[in-house]
Protein backbone atom coordinates (compact mmCIF):
# COMPACT_ATOMS: atom_id res chain seq x y z
CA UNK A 1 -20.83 15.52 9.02
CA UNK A 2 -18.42 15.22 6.08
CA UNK A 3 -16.57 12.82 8.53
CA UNK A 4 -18.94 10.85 9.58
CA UNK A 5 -20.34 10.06 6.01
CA UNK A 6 -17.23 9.66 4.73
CA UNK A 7 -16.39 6.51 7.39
CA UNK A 8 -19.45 5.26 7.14
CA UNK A 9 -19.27 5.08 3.20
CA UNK A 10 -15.28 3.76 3.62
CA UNK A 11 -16.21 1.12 6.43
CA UNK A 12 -19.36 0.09 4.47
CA UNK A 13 -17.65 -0.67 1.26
CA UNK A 14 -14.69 -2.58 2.89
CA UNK A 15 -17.00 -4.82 5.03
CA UNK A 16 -19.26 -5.13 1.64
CA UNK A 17 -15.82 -6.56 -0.25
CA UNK A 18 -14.73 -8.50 2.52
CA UNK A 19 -17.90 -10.19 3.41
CA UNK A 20 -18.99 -10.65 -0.17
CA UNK A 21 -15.76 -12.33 -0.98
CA UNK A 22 -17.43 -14.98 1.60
CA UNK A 23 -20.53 -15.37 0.48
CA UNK A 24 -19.54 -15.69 -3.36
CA UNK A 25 -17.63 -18.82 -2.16
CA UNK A 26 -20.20 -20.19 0.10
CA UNK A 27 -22.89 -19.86 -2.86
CA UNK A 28 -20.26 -21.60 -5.04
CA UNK A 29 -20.22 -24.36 -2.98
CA UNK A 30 -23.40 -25.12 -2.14
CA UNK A 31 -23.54 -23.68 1.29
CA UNK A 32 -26.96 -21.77 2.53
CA UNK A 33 -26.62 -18.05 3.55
CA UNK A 34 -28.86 -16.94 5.72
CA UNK A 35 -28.04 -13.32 6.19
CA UNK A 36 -25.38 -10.79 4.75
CA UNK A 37 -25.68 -7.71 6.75
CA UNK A 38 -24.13 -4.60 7.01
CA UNK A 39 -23.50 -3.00 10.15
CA UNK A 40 -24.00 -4.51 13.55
CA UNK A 41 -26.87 -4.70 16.31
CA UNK A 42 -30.61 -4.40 15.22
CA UNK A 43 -31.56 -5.00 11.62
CA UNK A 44 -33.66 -2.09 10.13
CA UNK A 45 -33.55 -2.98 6.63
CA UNK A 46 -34.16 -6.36 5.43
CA UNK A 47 -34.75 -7.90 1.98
CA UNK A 48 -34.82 -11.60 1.36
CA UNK A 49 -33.55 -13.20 -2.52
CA UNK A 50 -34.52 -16.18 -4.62
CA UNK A 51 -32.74 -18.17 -2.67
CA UNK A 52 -33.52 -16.87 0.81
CA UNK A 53 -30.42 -14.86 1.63
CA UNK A 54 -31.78 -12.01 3.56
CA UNK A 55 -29.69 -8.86 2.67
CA UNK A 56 -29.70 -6.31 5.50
CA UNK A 57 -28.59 -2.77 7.25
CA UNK A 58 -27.95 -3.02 10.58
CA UNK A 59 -28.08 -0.11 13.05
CA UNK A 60 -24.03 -0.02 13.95
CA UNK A 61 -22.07 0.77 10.76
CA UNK A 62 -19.23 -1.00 12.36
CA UNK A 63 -18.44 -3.72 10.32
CA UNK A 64 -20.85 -6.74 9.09
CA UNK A 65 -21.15 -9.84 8.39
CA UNK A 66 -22.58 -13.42 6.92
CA UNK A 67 -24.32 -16.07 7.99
CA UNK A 68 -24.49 -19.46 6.64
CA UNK A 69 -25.97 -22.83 7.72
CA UNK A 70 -23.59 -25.18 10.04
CA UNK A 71 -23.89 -27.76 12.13
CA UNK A 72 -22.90 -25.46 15.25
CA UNK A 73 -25.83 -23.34 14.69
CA UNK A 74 -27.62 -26.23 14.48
CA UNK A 75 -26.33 -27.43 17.36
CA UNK A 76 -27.24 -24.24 19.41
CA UNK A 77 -30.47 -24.12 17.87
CA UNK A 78 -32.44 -27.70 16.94
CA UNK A 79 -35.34 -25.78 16.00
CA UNK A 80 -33.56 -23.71 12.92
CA UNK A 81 -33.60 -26.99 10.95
CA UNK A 82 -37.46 -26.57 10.09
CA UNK A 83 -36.86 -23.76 8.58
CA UNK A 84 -34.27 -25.13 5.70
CA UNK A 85 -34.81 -27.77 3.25
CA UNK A 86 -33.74 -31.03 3.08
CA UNK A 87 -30.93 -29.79 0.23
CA UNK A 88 -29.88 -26.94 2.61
CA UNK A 89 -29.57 -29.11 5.37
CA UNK A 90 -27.30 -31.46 3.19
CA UNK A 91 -24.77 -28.99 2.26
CA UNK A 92 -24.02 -27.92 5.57
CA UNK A 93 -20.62 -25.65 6.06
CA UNK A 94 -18.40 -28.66 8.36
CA UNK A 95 -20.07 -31.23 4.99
CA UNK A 96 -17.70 -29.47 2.60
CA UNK A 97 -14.10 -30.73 2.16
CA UNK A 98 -11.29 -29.07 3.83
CA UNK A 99 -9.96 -26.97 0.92
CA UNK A 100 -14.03 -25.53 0.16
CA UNK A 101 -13.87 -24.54 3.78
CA UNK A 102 -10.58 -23.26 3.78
CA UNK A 103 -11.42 -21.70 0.27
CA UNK A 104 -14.70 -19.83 1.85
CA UNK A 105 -12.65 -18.15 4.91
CA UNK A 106 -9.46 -16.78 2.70
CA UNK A 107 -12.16 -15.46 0.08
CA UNK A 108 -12.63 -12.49 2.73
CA UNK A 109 -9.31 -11.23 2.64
CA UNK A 110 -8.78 -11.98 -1.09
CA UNK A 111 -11.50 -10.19 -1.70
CA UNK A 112 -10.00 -6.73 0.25
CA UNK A 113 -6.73 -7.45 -1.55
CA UNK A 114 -8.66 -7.69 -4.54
CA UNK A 115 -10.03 -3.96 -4.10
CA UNK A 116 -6.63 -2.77 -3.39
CA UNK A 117 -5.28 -3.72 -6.87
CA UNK A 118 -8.59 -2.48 -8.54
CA UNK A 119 -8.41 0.81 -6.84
CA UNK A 120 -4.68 1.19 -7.69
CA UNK A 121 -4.88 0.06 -11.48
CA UNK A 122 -7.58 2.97 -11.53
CA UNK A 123 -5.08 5.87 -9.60
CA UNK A 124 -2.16 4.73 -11.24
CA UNK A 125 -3.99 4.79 -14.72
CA UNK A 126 -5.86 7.85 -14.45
CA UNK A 127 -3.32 10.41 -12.69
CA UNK A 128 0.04 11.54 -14.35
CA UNK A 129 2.71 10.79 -12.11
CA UNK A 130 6.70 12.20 -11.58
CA UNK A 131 9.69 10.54 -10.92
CA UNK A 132 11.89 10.17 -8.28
CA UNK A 133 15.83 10.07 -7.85
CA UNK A 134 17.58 10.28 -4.60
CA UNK A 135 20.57 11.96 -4.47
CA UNK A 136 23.08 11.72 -1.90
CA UNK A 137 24.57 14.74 -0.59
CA UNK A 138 28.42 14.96 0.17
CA UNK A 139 29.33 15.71 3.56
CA UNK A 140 31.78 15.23 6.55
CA UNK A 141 30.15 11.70 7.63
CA UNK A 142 30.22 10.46 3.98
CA UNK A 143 33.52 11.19 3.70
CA UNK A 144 34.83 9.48 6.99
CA UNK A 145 32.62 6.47 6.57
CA UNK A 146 32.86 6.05 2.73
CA UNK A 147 35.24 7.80 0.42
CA UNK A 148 33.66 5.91 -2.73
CA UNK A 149 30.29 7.73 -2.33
CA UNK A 150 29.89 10.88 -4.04
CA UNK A 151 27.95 13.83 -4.12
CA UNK A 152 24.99 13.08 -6.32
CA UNK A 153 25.16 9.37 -6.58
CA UNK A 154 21.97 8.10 -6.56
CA UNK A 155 20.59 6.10 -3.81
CA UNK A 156 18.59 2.95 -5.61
CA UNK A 157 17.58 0.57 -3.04
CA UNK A 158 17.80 -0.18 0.93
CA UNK A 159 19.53 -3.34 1.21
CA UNK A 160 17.78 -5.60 -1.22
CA UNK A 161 14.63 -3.53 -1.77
CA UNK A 162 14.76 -0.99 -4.77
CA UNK A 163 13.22 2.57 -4.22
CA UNK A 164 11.78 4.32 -6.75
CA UNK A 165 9.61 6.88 -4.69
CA UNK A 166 9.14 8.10 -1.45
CA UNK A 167 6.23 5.55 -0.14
CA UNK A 168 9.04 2.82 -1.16
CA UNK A 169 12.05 4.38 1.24
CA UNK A 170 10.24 4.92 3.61
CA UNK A 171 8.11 1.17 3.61
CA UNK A 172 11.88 0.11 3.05
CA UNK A 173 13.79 2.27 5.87
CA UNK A 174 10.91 1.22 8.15
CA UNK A 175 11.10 -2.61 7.28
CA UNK A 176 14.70 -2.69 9.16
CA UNK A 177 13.97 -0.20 12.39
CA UNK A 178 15.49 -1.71 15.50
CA UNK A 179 18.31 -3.37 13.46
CA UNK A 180 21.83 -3.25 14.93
CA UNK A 181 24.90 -4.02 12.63
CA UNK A 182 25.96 -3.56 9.05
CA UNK A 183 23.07 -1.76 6.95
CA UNK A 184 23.98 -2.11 3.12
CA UNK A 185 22.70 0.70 0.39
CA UNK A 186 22.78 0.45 -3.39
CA UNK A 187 23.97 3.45 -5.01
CA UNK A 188 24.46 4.68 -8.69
CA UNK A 189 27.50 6.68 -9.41
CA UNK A 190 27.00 10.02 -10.82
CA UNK A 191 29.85 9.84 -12.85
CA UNK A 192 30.20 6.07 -14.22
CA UNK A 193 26.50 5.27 -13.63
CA UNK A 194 27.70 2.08 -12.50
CA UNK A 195 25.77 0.88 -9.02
CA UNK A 196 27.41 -0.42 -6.37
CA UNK A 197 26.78 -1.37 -2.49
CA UNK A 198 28.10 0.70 0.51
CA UNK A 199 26.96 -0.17 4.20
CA UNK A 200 27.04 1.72 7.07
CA UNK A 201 27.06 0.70 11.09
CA UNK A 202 23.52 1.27 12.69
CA UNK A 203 22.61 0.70 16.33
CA UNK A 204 19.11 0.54 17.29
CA UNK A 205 18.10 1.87 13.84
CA UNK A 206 15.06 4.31 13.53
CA UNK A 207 13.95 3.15 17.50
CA UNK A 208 11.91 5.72 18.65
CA UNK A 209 8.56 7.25 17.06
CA UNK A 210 10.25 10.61 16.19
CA UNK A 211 12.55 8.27 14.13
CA UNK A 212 9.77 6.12 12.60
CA UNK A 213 7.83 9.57 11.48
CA UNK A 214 10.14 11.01 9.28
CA UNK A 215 12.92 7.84 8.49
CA UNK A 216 14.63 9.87 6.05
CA UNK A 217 15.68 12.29 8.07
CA UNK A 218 17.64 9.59 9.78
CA UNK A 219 19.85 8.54 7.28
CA UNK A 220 23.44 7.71 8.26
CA UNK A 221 24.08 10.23 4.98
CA UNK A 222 22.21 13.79 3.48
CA UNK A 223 19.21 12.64 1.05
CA UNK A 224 18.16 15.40 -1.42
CA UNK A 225 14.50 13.94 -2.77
CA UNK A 226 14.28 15.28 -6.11
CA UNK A 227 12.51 14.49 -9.82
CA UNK A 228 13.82 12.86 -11.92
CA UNK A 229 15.60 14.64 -15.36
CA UNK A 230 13.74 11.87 -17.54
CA UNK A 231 11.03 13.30 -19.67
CA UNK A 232 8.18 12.46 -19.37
CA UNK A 233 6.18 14.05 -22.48
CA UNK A 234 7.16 16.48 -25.18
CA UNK A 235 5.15 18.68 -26.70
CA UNK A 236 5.10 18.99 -30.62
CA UNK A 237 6.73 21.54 -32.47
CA UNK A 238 8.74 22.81 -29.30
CA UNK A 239 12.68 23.20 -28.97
CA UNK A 240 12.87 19.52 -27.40
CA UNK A 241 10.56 17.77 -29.95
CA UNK A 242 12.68 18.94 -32.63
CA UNK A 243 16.03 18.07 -31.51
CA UNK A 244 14.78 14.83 -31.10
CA UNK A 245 13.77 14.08 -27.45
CA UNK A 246 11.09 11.60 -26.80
CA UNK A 247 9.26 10.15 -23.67
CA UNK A 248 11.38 7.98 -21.47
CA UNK A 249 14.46 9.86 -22.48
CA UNK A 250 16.63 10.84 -19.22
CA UNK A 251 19.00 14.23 -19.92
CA UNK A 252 22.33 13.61 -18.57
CA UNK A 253 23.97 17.16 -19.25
CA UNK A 254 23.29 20.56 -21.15
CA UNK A 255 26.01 22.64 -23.02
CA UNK A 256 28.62 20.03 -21.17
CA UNK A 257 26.91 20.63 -17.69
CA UNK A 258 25.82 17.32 -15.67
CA UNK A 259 22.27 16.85 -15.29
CA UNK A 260 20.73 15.25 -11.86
CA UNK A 261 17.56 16.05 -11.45
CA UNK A 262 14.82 18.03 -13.61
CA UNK A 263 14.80 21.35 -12.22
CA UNK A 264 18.40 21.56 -13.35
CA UNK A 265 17.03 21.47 -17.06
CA UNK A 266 15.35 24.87 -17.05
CA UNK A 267 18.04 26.69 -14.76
CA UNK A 268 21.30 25.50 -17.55
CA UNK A 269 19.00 26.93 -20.22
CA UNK A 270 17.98 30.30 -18.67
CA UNK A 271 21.45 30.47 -17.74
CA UNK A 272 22.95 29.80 -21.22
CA UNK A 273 22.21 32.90 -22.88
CA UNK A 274 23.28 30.50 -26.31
CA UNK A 275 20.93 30.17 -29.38
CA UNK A 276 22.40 26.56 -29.66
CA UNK A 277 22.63 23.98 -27.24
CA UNK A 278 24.27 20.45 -26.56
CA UNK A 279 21.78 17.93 -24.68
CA UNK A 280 22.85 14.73 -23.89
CA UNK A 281 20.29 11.79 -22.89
CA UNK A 282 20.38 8.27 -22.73
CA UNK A 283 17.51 6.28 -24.07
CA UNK A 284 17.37 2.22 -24.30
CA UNK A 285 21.13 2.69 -22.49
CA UNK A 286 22.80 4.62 -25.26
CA UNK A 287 23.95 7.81 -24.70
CA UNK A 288 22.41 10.67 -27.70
CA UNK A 289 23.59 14.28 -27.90
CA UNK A 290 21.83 16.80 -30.56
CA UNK A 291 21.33 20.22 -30.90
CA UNK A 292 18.66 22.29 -28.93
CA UNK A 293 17.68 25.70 -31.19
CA UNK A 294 16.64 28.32 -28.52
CA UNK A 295 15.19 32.10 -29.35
CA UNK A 296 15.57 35.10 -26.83
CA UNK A 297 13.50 38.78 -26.85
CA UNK A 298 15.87 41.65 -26.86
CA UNK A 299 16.56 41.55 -22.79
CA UNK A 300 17.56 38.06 -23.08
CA UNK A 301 14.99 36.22 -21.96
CA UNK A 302 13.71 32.97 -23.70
CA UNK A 303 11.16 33.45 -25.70
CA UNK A 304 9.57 30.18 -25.09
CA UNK A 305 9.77 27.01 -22.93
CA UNK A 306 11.94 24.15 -24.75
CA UNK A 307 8.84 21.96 -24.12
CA UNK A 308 9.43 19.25 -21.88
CA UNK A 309 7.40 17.57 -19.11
CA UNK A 310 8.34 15.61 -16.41
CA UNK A 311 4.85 14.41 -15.64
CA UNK A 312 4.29 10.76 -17.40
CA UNK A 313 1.27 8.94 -17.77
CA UNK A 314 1.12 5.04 -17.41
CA UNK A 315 -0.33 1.89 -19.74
CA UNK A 316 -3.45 0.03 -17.86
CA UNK A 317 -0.71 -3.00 -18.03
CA UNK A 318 2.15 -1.01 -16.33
CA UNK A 319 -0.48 0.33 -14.31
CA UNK A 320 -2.18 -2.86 -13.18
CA UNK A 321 1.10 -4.78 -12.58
CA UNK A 322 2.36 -2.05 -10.25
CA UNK A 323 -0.75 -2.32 -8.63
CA UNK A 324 -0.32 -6.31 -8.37
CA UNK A 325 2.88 -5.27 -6.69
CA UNK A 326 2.25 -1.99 -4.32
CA UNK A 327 -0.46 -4.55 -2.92
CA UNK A 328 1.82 -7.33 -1.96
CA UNK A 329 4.42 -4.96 -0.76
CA UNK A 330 2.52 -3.08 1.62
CA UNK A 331 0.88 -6.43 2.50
CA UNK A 332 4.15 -8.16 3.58
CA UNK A 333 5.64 -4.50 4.93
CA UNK A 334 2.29 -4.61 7.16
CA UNK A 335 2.69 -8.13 8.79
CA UNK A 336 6.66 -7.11 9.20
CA UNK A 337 5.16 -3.95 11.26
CA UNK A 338 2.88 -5.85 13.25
CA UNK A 339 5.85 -8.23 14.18
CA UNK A 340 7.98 -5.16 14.90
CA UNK A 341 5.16 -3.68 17.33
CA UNK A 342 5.10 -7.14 18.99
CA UNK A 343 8.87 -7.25 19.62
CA UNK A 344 8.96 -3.25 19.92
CA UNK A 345 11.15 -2.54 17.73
CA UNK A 346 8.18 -0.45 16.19
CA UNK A 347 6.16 1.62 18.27
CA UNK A 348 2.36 1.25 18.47
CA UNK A 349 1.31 5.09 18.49
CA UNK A 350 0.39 4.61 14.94
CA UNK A 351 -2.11 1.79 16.00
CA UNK A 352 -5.70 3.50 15.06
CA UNK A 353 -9.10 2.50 16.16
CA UNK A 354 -12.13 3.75 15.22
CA UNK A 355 -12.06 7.25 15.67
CA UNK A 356 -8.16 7.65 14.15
CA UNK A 357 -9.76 6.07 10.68
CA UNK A 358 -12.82 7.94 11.08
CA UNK A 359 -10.99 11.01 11.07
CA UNK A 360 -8.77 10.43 7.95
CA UNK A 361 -11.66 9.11 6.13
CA UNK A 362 -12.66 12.97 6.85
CA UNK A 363 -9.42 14.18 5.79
CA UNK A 364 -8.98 12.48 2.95
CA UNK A 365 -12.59 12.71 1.52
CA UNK A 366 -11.99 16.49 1.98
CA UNK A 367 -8.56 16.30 0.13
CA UNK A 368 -10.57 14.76 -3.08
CA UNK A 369 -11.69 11.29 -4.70
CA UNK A 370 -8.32 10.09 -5.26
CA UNK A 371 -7.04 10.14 -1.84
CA UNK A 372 -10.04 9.13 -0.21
CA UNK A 373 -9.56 5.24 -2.87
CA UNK A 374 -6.18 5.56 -1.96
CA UNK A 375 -7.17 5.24 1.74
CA UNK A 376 -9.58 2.77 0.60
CA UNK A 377 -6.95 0.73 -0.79
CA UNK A 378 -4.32 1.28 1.88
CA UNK A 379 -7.21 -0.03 4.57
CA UNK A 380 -9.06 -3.07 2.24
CA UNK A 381 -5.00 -4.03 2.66
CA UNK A 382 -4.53 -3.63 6.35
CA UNK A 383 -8.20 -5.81 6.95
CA UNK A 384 -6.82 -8.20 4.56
CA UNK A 385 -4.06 -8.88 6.35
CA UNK A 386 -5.24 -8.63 9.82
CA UNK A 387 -7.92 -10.83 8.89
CA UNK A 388 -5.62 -13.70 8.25
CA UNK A 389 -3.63 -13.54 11.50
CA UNK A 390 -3.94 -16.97 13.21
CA UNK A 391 -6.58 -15.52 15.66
CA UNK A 392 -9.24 -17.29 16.17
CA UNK A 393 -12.79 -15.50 15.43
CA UNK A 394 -11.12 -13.97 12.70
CA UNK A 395 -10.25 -15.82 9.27
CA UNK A 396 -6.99 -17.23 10.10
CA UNK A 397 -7.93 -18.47 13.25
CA UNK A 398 -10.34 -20.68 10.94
CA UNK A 399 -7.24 -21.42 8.23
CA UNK A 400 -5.36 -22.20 11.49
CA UNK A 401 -7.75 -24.97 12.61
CA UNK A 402 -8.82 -26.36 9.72
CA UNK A 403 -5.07 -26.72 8.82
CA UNK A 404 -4.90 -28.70 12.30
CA UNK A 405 -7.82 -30.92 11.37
CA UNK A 406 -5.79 -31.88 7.79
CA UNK A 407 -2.54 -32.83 9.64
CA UNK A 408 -3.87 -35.06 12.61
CA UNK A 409 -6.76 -35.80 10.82
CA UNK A 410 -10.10 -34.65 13.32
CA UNK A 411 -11.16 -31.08 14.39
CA UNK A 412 -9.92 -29.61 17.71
CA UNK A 413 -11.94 -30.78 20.82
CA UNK A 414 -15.22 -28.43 21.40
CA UNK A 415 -13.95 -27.94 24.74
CA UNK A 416 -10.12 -26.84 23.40
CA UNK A 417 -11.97 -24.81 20.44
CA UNK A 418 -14.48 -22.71 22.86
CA UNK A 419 -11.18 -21.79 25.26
CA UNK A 420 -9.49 -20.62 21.68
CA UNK A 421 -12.34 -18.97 20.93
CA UNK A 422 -12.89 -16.96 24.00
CA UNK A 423 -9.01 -15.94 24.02
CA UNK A 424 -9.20 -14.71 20.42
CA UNK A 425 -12.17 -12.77 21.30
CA UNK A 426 -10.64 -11.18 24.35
CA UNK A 427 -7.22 -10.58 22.28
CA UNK A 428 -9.09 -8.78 19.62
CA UNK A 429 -11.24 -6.87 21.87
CA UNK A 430 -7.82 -5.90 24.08
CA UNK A 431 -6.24 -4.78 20.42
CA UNK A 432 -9.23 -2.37 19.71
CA UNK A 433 -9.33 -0.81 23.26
CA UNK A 434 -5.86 -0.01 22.89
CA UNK A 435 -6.53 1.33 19.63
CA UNK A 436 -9.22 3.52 20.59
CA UNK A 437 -7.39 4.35 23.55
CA UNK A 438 -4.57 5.43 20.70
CA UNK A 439 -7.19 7.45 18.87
CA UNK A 440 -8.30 9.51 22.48
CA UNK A 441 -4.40 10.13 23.15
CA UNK A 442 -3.53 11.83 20.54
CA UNK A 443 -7.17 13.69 19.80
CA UNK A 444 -6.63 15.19 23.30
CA UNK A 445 -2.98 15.85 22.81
């Protein structure tokens, strides 16, 4: 039951962004809406506005959407025009310049991309976050392929895209599977903190789904995923606040010991056995040292934490614009997949239907609010993006045409528009049978 509610709530809201992203525009420009449902099939809940929009529920919740006055539904229906007014019937959809029209189909997707950054600002904002550094751990095929890497060098970005947490390696190591040749890797040294680029030989790079699950693992080099030693609060009148430390600051050794990652912090201290201690950090890209005053019992144990957290919280701006960009990177990273699973490069056993979001709606409902917006977000993206492949029956299909009709100047022939039309149809409805067939496969395996 949790499931079910929890799709029906997920799928409802998306279809209620993505369709009312339509209708705002169509209101805006004049254009009559006759219905904005949600949910297919039978109507069982109708109520009608000011302005004779009928709002309704339909009896499938799978999808929805709106319906505005054309000339093709006049077309198919001569009768319809008695029930519109003579203003109605003047601001028809195809009466409308190109860029309204245009305007009206990619305020759909907009709309879901919209609710992405929203839902993102709000996560981002409201949840204190860590850190990441990835180290690189020395071993025999480091050494033989490149002597100027070093153990604990810090991997920073995958060829030209930084990485600054998991999501972004992986979106990043993902974004080149199937690639043969040299793959380059930024790197900062442990010792100069100076970056520099190393590359490494790859055939047929992260090919199979085993590969594509877990890309890390498949590394031409050890990755140790860590936190970061920056701090990310300090608590007053605590060891740390009084030597000086502040948010932002990143340790870089303790009583002369290198510092790579925060766990270290703790173990140098409990290790120390030393009333006084040497920390080094670097804040604004100056390196500080000052004195850390620490107090044992009489079995050597510290008496209390030096009181430093890693957890940071962010601004609504830093918050918003990371938003703004997690949005278009996972938008771009998702028409790179679909261009990957199209040349199979990238394998389409992660393609989900129905029943595969159904069930981590479930999951992630159970798993709390957060995760369940963060699916949200993830999904508004993917319908976004989908939406705006050159398709027709879907939005880009319409962008596609319509940008046809600027450059030679007239619409596509009905007869050349209906055969586009029924391909689309049968492409899209081919996409989610294979997707539910997806869902089956693995439910049964």
């Amino acid at each position: 039951m949790t499931t079910l509610i929890a799709f029906i709530v997920l799928l409802s809201i998306l279809v209620v962004i993505h369709e009312g992203g339509h209708y705002i525009v169509l209101r805006l420009c004049g254009v009559h809406v006759d219905r904005f449902s949600v949910g297919m099939g039978p109507v069982i809940f109708s109520k009608k506005d000011k302005k004779g929009t009928e709002f309704a529920i339909s009896a499938l919740p799978l999808g929805g959407y709106v319906s505005y006055l054309s000339k093709k539904a006049l077309d198919i229906d001569p009768e319809l025009k008695s029930k519109f007014t003579k203003e109605q019937l003047d601001n028809l959809f195809e009466t409308k310049p190109k860029w309204q029209r245009a305007l009206v189909m990619f305020a759909g997707p907009l709309a879901n991309f919209i609710l992405a950054v929203v839902i993102f600002t709000f996560i981002f904002a409201s949840q204190p976050t860590l850190q990441t550094v990835f180290l690189v751990s020395n071993d025999e095929a480091i050494t033989s392929a490149n002597t100027q890497i070093d153990n604990n060098d810090e991997l920073v970005a995958v060829g030209r895209e930084n990485v600054e947490n998991p999501t972004d390696l992986r979106l990043a190591l993902l974004s080149k599977t199937g690639y043969s040749g040299p793959l380059e890797f930024k790197f900062k040294s442990s010792k100069t903190k100076e970056v520099y680029v190393s590359s490494f030989n790859v055939i047929n790079f992260l090919s199979t789904p085993e590969e594509q699950e877990i890309p890390e693992k498949y590394l031409p080099f050890n990755l140790d995923i860590q936190i970061s030693p920056v701090v990310g609060s300090v608590e007053q009148g605590k060891p740390a606040f009084v030597s000086g430390l502040t948010e932002g600051d990143e340790i870089v050794s303790i009583d002369g010991k290198n510092v790579f990652h925060f766990s270290q912090i703790s173990q140098l201290i409990e290790s120390s056995n030393k009333d006084k201690l040497m920390i080094s950090y670097m804040r604004n890209n100056t390196l500080y040292s000052s004195e850390l005053s620490l107090e044992y019992d009489e079995n050597g144990k510290l008496i209390d934490k030096i009181g430093v957290s890693a957890y940071f919280s962010r601004s609504f701006i830093n918050s918003f614009a990371k938003a703004v960009h997690d949005t278009y990177n996972l938008s771009i990273k998702t028409l790179l997949f679909i261009g990957k699973m199209i040349s199979g490069n990238m394998g389409t056993d992660n393609l989900s239907g129905p029943v595969g979001i159904a069930k981590m709606s479930g999951e992630a409902a159970s798993a709390g609010v957060l995760p369940f917006l963060y699916l949200m977000a993830i999904l508004s993206i993917s319908l976004g993006v989908l939406n705006l492949l050159p398709i027709p029956v879907l939005d880009g299909g319409h962008l596609t045409m319509l940008a046809y009709e600027a450059v030679v100047g007239k619409p596509l022939p009905e007869r050349i528009e209906a055969f586009a039309y029924n391909v689309g149809g049968i492409l899209l409805l081919l996409i989610i049978v294979f997707a539910v067939f997806n869902d089956i496969s693995r439910w049964l395996s």
